[in-house]
N, C-alpha and C. Protein backbone atom coordinates (compact mmCIF):
# COMPACT_ATOMS: atom_id res chain seq x y z
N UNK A 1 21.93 24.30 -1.18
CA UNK A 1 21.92 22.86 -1.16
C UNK A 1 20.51 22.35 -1.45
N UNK A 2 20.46 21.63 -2.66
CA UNK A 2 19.23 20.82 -2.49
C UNK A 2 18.60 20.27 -1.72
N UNK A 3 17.42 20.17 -1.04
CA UNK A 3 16.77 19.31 0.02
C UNK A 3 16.41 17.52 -0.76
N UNK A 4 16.68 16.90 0.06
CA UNK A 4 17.14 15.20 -0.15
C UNK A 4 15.30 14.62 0.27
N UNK A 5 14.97 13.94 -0.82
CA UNK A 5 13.34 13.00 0.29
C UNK A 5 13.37 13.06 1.20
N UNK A 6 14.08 12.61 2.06
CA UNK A 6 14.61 12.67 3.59
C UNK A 6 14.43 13.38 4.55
N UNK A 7 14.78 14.61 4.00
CA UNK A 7 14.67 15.69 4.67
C UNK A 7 13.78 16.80 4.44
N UNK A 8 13.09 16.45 3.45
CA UNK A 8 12.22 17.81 2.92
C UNK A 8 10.80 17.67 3.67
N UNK A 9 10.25 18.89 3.89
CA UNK A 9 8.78 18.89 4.52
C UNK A 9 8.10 19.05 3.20
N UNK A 10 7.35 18.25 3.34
CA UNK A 10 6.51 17.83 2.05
C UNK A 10 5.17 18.86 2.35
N UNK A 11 4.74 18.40 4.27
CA UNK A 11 3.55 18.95 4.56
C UNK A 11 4.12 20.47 4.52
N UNK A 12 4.82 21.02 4.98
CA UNK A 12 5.21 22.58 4.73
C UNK A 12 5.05 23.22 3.37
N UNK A 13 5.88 21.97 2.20
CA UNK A 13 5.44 22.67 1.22
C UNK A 13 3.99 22.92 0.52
N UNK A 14 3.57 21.58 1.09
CA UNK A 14 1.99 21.74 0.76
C UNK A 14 1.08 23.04 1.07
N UNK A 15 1.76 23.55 1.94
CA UNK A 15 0.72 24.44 2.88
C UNK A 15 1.56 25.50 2.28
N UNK A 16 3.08 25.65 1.40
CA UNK A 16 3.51 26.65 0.82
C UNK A 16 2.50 26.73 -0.76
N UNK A 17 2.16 25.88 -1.18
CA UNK A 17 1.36 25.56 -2.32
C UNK A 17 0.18 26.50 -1.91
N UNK A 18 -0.78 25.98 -1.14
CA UNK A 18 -1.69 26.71 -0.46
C UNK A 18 -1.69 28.19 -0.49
N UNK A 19 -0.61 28.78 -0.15
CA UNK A 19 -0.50 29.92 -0.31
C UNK A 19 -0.26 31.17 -1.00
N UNK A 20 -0.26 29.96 -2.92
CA UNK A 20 0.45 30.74 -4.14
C UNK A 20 1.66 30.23 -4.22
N UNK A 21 2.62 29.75 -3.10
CA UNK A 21 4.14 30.30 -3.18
C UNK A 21 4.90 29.32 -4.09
N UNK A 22 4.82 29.44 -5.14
CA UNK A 22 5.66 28.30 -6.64
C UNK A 22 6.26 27.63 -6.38
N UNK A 23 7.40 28.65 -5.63
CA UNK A 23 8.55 27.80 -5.20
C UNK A 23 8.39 26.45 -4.62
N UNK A 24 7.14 26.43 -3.85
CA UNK A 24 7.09 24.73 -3.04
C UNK A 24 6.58 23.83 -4.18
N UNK A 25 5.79 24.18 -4.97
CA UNK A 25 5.70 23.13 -6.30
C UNK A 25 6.44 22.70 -6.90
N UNK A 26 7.34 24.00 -7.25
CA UNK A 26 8.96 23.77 -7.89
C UNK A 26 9.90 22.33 -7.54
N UNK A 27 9.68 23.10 -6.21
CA UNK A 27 10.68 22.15 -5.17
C UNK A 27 10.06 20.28 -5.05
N UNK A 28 8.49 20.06 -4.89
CA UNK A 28 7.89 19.09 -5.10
C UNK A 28 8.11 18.59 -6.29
N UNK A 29 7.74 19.15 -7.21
CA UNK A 29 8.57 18.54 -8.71
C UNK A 29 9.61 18.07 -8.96
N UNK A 30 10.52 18.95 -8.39
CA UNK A 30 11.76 18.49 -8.60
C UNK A 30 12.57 17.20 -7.63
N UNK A 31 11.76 17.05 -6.66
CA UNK A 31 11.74 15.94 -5.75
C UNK A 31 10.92 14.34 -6.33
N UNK A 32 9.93 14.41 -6.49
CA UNK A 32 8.95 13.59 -6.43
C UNK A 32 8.26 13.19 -7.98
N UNK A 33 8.80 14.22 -9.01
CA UNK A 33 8.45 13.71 -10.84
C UNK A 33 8.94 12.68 -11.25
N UNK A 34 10.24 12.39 -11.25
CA UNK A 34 9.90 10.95 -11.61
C UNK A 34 9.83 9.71 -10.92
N UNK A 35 9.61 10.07 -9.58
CA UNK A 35 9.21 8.83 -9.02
C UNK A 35 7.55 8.95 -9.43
N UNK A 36 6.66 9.67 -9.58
CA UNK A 36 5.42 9.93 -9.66
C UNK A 36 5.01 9.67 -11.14
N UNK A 37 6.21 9.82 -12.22
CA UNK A 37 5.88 9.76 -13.39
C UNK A 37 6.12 7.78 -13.70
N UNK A 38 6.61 6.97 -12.91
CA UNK A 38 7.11 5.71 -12.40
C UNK A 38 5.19 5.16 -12.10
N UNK A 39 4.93 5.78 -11.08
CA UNK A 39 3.57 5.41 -11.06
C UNK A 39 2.19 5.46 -12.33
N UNK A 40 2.37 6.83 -12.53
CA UNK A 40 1.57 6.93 -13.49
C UNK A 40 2.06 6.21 -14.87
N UNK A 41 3.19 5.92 -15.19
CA UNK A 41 2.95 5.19 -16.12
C UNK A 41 2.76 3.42 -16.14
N UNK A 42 3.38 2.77 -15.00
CA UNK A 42 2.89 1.74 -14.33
C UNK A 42 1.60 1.76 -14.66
N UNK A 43 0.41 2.62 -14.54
CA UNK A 43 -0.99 2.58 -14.57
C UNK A 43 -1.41 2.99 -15.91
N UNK A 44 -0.98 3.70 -16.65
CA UNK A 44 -1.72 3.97 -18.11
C UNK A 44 -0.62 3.17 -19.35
N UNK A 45 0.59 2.91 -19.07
CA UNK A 45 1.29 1.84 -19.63
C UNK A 45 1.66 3.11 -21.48
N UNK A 46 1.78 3.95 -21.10
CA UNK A 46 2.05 4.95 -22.36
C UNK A 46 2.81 6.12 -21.39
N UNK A 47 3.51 6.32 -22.02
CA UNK A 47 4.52 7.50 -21.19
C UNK A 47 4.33 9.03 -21.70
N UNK A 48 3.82 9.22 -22.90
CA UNK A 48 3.60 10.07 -23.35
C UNK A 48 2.22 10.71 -22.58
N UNK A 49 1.25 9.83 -22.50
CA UNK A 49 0.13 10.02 -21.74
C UNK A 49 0.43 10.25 -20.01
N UNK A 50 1.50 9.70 -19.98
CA UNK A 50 1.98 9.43 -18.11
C UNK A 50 2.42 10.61 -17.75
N UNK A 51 3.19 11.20 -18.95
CA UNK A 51 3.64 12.91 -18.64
C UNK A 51 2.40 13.83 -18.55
N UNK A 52 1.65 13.89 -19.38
CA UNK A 52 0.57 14.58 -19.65
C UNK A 52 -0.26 14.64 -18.06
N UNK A 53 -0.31 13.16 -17.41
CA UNK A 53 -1.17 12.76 -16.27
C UNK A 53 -0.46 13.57 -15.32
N UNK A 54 0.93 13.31 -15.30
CA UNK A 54 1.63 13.65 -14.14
C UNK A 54 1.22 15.79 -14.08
N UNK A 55 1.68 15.84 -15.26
CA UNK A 55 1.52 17.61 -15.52
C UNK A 55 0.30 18.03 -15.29
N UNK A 56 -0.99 17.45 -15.59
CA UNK A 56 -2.28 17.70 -14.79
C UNK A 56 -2.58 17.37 -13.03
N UNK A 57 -2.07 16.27 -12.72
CA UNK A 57 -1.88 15.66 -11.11
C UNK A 57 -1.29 17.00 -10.58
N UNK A 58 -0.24 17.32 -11.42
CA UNK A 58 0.77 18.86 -10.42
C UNK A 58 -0.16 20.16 -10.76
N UNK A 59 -0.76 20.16 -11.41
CA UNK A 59 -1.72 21.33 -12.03
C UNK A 59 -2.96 21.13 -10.87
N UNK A 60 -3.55 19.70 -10.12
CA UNK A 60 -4.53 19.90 -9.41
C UNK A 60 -3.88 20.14 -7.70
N UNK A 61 -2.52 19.17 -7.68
CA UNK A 61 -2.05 19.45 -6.16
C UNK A 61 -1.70 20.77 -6.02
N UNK A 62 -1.36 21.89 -6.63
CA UNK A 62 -1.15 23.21 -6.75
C UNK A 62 -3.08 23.76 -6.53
N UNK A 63 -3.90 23.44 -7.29
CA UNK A 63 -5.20 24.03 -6.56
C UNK A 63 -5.79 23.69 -5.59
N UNK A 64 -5.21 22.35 -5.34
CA UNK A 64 -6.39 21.58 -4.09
C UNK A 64 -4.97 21.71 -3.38
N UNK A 65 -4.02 22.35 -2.88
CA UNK A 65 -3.14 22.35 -1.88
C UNK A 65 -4.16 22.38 -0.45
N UNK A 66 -4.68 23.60 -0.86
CA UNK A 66 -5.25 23.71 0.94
C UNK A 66 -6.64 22.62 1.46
N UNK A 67 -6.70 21.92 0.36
CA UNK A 67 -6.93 20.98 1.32
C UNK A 67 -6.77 19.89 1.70
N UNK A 68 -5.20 19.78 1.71
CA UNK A 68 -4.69 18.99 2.47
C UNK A 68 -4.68 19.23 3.82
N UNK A 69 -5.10 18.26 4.43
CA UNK A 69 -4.91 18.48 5.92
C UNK A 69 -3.95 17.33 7.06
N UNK A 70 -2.99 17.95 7.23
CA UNK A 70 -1.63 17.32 8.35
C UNK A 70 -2.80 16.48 9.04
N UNK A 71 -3.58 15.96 10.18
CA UNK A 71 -4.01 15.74 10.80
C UNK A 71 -4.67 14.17 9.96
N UNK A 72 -4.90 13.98 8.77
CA UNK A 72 -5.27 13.18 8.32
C UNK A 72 -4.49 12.15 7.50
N UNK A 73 -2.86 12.80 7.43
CA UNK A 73 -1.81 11.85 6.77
C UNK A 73 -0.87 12.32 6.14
N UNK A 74 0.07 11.70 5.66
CA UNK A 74 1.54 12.48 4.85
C UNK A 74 1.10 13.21 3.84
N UNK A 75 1.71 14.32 4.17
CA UNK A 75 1.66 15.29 2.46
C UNK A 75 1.99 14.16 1.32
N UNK A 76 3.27 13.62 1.43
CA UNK A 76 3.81 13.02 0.66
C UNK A 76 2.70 11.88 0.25
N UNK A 77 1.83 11.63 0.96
CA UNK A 77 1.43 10.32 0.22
C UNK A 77 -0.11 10.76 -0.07
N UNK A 78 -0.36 11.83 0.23
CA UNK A 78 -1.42 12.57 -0.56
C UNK A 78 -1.15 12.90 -1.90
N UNK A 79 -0.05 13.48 -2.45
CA UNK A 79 0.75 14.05 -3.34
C UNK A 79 0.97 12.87 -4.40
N UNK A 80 1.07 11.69 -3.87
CA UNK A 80 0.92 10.79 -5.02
C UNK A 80 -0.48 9.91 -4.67
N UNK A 81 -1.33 10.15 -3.76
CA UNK A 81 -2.59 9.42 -4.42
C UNK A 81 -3.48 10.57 -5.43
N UNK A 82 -3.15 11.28 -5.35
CA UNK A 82 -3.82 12.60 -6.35
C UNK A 82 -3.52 12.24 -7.76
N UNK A 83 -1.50 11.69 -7.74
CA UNK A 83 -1.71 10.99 -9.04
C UNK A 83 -1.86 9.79 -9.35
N UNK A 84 -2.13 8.92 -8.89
CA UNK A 84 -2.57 7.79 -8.79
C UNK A 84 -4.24 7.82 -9.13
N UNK A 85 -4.82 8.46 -8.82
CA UNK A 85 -6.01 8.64 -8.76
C UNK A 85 -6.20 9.45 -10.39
N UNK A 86 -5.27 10.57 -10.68
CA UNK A 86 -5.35 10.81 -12.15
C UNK A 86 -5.25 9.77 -13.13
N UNK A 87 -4.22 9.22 -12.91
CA UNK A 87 -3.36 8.36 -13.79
C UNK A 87 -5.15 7.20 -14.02
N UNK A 88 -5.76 6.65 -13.12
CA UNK A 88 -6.55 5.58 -12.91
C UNK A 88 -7.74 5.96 -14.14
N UNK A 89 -7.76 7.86 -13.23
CA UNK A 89 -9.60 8.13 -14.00
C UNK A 89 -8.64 8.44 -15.81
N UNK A 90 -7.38 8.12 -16.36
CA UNK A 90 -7.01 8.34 -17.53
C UNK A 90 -6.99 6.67 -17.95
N UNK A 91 -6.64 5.91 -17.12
CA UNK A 91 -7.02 4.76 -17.75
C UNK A 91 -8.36 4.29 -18.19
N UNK A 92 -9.40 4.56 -17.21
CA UNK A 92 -10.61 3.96 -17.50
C UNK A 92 -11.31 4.84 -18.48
N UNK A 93 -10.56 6.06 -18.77
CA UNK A 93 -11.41 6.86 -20.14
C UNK A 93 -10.74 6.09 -21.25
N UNK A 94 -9.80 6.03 -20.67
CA UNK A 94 -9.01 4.97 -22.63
C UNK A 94 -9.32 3.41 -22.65
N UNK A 95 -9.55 3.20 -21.85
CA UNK A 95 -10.29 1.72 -21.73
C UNK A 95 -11.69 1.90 -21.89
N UNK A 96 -12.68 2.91 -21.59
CA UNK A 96 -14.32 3.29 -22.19
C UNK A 96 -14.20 3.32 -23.52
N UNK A 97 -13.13 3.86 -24.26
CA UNK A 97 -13.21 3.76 -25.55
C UNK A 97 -12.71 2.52 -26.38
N UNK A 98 -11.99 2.37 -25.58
CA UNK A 98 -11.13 0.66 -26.14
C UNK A 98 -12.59 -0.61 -26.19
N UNK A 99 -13.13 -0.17 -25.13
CA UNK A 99 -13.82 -1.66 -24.60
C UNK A 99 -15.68 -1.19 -25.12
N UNK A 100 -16.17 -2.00 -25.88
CA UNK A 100 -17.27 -2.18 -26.00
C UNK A 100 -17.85 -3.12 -25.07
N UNK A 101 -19.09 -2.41 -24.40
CA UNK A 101 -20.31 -3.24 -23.62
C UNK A 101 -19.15 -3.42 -21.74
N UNK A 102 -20.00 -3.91 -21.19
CA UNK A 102 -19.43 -4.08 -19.62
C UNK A 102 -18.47 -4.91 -19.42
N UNK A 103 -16.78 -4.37 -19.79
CA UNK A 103 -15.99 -5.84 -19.49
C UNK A 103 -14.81 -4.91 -18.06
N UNK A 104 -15.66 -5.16 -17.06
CA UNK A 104 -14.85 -4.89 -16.05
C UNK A 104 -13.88 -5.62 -15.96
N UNK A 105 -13.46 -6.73 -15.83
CA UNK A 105 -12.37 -7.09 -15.41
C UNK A 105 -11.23 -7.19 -16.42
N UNK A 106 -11.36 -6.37 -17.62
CA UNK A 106 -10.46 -6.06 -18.82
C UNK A 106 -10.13 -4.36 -18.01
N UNK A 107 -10.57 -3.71 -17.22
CA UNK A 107 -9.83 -2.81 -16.58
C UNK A 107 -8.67 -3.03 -15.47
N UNK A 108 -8.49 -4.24 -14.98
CA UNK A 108 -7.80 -4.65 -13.99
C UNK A 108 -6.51 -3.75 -14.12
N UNK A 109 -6.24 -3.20 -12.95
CA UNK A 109 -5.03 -2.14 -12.67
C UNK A 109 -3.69 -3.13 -12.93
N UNK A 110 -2.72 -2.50 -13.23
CA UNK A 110 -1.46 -3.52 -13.27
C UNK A 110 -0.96 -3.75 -12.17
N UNK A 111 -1.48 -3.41 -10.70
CA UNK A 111 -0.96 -3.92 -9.57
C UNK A 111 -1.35 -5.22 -9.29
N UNK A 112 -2.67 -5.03 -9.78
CA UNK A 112 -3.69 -6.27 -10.00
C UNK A 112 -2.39 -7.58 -11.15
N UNK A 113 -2.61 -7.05 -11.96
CA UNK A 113 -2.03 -7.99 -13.09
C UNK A 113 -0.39 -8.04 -12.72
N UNK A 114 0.10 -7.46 -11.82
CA UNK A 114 1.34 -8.42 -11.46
C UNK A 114 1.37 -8.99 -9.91
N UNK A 115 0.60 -9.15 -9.78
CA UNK A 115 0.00 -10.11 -8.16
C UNK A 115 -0.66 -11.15 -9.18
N UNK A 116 -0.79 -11.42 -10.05
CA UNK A 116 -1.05 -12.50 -10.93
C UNK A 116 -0.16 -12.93 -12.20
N UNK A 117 -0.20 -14.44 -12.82
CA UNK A 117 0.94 -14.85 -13.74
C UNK A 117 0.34 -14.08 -14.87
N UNK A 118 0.90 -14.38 -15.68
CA UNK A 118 0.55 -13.78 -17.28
C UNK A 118 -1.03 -14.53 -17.39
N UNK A 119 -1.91 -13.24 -17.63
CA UNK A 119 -3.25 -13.70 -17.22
C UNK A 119 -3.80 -14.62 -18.85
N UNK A 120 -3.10 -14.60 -19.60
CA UNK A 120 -3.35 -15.62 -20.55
C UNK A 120 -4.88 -14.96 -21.28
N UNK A 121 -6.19 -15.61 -21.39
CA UNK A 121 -6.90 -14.69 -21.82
C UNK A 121 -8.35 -14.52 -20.97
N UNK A 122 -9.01 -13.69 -21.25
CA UNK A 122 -10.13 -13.19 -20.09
C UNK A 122 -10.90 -14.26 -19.92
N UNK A 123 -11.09 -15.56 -20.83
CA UNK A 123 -11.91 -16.39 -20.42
C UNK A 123 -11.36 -16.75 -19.28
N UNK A 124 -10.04 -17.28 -18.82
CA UNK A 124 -9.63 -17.44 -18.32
C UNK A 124 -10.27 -16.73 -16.66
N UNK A 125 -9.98 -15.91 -16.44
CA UNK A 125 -9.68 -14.83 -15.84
C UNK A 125 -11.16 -14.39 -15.73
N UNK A 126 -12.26 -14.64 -15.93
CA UNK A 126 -13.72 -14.54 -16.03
C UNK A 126 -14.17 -16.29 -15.16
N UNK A 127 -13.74 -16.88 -15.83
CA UNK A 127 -13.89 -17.80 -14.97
C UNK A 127 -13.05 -18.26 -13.36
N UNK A 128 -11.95 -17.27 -13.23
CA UNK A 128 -11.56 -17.50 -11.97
C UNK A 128 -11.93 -16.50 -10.50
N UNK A 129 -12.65 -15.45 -11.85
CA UNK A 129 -13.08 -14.38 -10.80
C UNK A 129 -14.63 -15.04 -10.31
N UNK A 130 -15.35 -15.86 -11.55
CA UNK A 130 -16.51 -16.71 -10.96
C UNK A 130 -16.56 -17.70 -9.72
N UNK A 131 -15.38 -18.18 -9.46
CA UNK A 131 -15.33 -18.82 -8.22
C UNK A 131 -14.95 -18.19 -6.99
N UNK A 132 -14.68 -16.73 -6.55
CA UNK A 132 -14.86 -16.38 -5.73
C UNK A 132 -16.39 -15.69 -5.19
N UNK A 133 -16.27 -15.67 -3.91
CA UNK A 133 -17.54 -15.69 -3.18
C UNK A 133 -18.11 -14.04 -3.77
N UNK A 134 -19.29 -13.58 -4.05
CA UNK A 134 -19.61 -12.55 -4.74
C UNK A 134 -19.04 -10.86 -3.69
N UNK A 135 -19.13 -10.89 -2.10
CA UNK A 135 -18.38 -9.86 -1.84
C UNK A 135 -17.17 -9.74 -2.05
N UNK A 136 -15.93 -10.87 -2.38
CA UNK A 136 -14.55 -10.99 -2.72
C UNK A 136 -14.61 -10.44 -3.50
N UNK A 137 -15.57 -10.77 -4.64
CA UNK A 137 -14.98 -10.00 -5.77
C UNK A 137 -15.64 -8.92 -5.89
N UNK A 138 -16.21 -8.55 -5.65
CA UNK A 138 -16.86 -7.00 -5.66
C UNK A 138 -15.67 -6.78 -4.94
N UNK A 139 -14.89 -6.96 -3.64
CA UNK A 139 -14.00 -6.18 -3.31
C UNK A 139 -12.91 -6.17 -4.38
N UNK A 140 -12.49 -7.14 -4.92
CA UNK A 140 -11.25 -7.07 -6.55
C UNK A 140 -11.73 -5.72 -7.36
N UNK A 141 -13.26 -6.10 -7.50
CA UNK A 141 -13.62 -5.13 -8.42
C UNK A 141 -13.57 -3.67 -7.93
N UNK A 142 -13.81 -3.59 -7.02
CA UNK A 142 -13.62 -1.89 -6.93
C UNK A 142 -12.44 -1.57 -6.29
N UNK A 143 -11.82 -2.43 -5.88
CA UNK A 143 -10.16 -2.00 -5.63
C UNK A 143 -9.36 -1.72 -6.83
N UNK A 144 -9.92 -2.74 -7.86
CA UNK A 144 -8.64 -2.73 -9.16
C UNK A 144 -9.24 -2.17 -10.24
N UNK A 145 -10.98 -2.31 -10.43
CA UNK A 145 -11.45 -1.82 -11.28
C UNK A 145 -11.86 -0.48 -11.29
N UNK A 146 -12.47 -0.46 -10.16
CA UNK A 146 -13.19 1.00 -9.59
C UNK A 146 -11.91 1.98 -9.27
N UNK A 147 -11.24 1.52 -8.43
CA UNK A 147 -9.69 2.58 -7.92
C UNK A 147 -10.22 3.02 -6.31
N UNK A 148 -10.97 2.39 -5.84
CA UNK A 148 -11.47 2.81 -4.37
C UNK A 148 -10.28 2.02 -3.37
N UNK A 149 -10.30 3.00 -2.44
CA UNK A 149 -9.54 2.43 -1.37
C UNK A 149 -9.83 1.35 -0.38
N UNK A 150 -9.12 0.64 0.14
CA UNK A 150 -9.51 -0.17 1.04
C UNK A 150 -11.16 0.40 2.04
N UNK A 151 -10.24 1.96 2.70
CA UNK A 151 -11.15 2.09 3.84
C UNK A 151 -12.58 2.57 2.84
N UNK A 152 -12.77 3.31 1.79
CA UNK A 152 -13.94 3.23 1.05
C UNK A 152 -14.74 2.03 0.48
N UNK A 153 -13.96 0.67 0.53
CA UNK A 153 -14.76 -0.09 -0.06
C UNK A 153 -15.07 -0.57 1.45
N UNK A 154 -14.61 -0.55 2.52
CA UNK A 154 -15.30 -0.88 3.87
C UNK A 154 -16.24 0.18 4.18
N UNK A 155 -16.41 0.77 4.11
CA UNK A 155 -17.35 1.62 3.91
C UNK A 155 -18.29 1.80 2.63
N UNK A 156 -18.47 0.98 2.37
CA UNK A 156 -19.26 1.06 1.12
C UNK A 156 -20.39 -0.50 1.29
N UNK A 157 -19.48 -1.61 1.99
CA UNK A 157 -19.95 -2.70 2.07
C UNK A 157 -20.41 -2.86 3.16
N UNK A 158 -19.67 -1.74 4.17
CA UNK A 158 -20.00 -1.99 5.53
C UNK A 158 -19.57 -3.33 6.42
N UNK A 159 -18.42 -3.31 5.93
CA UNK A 159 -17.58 -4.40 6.57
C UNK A 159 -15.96 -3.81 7.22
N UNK A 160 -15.93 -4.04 8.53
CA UNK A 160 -14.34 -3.88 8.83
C UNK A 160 -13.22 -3.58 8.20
N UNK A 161 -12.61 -2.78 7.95
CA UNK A 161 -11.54 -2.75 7.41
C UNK A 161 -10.09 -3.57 7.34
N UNK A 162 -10.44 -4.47 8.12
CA UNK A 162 -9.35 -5.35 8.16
C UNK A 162 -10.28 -6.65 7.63
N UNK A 163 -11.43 -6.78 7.44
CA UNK A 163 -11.58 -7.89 6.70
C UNK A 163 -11.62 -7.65 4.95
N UNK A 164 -12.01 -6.33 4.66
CA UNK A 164 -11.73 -6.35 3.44
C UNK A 164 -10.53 -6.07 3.32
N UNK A 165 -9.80 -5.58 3.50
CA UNK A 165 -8.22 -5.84 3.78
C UNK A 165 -7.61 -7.55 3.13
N UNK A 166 -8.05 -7.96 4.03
CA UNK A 166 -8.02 -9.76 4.41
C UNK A 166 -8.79 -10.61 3.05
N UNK A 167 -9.96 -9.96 2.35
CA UNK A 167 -10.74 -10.66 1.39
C UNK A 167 -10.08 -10.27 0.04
N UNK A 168 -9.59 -8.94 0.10
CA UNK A 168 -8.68 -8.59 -1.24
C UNK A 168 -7.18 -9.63 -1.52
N UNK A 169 -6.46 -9.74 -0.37
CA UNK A 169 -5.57 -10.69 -0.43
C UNK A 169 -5.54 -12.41 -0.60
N UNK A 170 -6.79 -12.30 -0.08
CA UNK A 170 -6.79 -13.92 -0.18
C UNK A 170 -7.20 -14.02 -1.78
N UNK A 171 -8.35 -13.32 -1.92
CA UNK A 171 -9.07 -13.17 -3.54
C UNK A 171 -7.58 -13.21 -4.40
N UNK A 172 -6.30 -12.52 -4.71
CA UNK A 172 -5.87 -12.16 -5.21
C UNK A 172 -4.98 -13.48 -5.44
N UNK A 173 -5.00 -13.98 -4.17
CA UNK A 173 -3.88 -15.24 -4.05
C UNK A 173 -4.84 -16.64 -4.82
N UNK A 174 -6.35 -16.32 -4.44
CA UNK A 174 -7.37 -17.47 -4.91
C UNK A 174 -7.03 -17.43 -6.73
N UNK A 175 -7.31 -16.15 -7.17
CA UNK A 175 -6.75 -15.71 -8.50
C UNK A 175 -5.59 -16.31 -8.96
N UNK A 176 -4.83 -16.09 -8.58
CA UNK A 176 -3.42 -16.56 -8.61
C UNK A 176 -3.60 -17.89 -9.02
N UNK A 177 -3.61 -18.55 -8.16
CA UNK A 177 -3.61 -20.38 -8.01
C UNK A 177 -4.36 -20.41 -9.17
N UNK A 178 -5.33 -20.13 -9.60
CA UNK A 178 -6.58 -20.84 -10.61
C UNK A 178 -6.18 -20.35 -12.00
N UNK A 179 -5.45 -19.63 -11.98
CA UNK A 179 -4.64 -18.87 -12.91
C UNK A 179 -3.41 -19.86 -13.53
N UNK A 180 -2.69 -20.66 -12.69
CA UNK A 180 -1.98 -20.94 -13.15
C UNK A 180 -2.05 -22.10 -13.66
């Protein structure tokens, strides 16, 4: 019988990964590819490239298995920030080549760009990121541009994690409105 999301130990298989044993990759693949291939292409917006991301993402969770560690969070949601985190550093290499000179906010992640209307064009969108307060948007920017996590960009700014939490959402909603 197949094992169901539900029911499968993700962290077991991780730590079967860890150990050589295929079979738990197998089994992760066959669980979690195309919901994972759903993400990665959400983020590089080419599917051909999204396979490629996903098949390298499973090529690194198979070497970096062991160090995952239970004590710090779900296998499962390690397993897709690994590709999430591929999928990101494949966007911003095809956007280094796309984009001449510093246009950060032409990297904006598409989580970014659908928490906002049809962003119409960057003037736009240059001028609405100018009216937020300069740590707001440094937090936009390295959440959507950079790919850093909440608790890294609180740690980076040295601010609470629930206020940058709190400054990404409002920023996003400030965006929003001025946007439309």
């Amino acid at each position: 019988m197949t094992p169901t999301r539900s029911d499968f130990d993700y962290e077991a298989a991780l730590e079967a990964c860890a150990r050589g044993e295929r079979y738990a990759l197998r089994a992760l693949y066959e669980l979690e590819a195309r919901w994972l291939l759903g993400v990665s292409l959400r983020i590089v917006r080419n599917r051909e490239i999204a396979q490629e991301v996903l098949q390298e993402a499973f090529l690194l969770i198979w070497q970096r298995a062991g160090s995952y560690q239970r004590s710090l969070g779900s296998a499962r949601g390690w397993i897709y920030t690994v590709v999430r985190h591929k999928a990101l550093d494949e966007a911003r290499r095809k956007q280094r080549e796309i984009f001449v000179g510093d246009d950060e906010l032409g990297l904006l992640e598409p989580a970014a760009e659908a928490a906002l209307p049809a962003l119409g064009d960057s003037q736009s969108l240059h001028r609405c990121m100018d009216t937020l307060e300069q740590q707001k948007r440094d937090c936009v920017v390295y959440a959507f541009v950079e790919g850093y996590t909440h608790e890294q960009i609180a740690q980076r700014l040295a601010t609470p994690l629930g206020t940058v939490k709190s400054w990404i959402r409002r920023s996003l909603l400030a965006l929003k409105e001025c946007m439309q």
